[in-house]
Structures are given as structure tokens and as C-alpha cells.
Protein backbone atom coordinates (compact mmCIF):
# COMPACT_ATOMS: atom_id res chain seq x y z
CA UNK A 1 67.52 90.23 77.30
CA UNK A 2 67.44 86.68 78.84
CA UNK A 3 70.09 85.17 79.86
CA UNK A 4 70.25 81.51 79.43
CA UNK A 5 71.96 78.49 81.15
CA UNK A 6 74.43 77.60 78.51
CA UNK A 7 75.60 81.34 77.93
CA UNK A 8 75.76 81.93 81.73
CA UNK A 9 77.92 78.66 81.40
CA UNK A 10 80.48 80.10 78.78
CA UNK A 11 80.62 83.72 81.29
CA UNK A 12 81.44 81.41 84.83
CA UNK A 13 83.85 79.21 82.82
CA UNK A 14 85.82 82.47 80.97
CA UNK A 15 85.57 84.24 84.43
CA UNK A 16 87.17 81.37 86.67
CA UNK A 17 82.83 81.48 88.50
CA UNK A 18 82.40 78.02 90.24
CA UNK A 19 78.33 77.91 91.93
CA UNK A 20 75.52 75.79 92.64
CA UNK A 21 72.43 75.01 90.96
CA UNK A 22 70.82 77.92 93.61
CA UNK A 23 73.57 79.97 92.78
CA UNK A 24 73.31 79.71 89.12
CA UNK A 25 69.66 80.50 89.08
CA UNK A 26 70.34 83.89 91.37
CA UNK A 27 73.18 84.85 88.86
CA UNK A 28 71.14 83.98 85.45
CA UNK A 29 68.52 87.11 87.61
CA UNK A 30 70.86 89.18 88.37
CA UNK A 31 72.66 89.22 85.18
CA UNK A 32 69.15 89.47 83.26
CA UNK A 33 68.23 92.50 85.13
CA UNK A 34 72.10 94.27 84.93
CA UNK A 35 71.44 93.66 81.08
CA UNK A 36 67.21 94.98 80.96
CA UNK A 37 69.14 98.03 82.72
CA UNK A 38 71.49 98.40 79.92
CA UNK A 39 68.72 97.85 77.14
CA UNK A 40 66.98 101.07 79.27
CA UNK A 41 70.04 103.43 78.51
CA UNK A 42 69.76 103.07 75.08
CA UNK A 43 66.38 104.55 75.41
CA UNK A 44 68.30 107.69 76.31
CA UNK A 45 69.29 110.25 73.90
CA UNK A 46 72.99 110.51 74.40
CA UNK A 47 73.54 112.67 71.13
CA UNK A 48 76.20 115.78 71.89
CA UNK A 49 76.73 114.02 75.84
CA UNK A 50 80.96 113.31 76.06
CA UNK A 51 81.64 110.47 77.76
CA UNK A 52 83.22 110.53 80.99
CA UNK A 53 86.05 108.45 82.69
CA UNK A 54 85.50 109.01 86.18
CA UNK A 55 82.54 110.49 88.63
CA UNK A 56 85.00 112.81 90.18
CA UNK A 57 85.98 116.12 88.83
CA UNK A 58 89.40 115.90 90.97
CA UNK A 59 93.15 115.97 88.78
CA UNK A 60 95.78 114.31 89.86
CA UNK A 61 98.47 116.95 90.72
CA UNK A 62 101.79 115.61 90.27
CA UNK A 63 105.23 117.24 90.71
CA UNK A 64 107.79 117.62 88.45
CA UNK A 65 110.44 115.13 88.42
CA UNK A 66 113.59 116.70 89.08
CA UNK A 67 117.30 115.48 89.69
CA UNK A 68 118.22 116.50 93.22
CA UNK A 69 120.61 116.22 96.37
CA UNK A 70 120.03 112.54 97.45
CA UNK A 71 121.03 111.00 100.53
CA UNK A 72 124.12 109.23 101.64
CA UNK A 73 124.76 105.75 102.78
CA UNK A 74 126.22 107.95 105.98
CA UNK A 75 123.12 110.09 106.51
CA UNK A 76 120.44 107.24 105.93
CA UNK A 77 122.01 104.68 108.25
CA UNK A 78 122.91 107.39 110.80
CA UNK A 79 120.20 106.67 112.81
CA UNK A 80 119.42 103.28 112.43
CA UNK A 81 118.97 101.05 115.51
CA UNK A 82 121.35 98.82 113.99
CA UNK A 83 123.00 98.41 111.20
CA UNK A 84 125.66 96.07 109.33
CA UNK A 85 128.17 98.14 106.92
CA UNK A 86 125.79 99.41 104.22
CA UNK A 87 122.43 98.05 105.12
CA UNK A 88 119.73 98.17 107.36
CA UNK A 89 119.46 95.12 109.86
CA UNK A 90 116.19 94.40 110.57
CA UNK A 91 114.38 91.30 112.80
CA UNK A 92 113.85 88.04 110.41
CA UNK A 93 110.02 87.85 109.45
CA UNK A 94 109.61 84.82 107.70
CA UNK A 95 110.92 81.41 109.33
């Protein structure tokens, strides 16, 4: 499939793309061959194949949430460097 100037128009104006006359020619390639590729996996047999979400085979293992102890405005501030009643103080970072 060939892409053509006024369709590679719509794509750069719906996806914020601001280029050149050089660059527009490189894109209206690359974006011809991405979608030749495409056309070639439909040459495939995919009948029976489940389709997969990821590449890795890893699960996320997650704890359980559950309600615990938590810690105490004493306990966290104990060993701050310094601190003002209930709260942290920390160096100002933005002027």
C-alpha cells in the first residue's frame, strides 16, 4: 500500500507531526514499507494462533493488600534531621 501526500497529511496533523519537505518524503517510505510489512502478515495463516499481549512470559506477582500496624507521627519523624511539629522540613527547591 502507498502512502500518499495528502493522507500522510491527515496522520502528521492528527498526530501533532510538524517536518520538512525531506522529511515528509522519508516518512511517506517508511510508512509505505511498515504498511507492505503488514500486507505480508496477512499472508500468514493465523487460524487456531491466540493472540498475545506481551513477548514476555513473566506475571506480575502482587501481594495481598492487607490492613496493618502503620507508623506514628512519633516513629516517622524520630529520626528526621529536622523537623517542625508534624512534618518533615526539608531545603526549599524551587525559588
Amino acid at each position: 500500500m502507498k502512502i500518499d501526500n495528502n493522507t500522510l497529511k491527515k496522520i502528521a496533523h492528527l498526530a501533532r507531526l510538524e517536518f520538512d519537505e525531506a522529511g515528509a518524503e522519508k516518512m511517506t517510505k517508511d510508512m509505505t514499507q511498515i504498511l507492505d510489512w503488514v500486507e505480508k502478515l496477512n499472508e500468514v495463516d493465523t487460524e487456531g494462533v491466540e493472540p498475545i499481549t506481551t513477548m514476555s512470559s513473566e506475571v506480575n506477582v502482587l501481594r495481598e493488600d492487607k490492613v496493618g500496624e502503620h507508623l506514628s507521627h512519633e516513629k516517622g519523624l524520630k529520626n528526621a534531621p529536622q523537623k517542625d511539629s508534624d512534618y518533615f522540613r526539608v531545603p526549599k527547591v524551587m525559588e
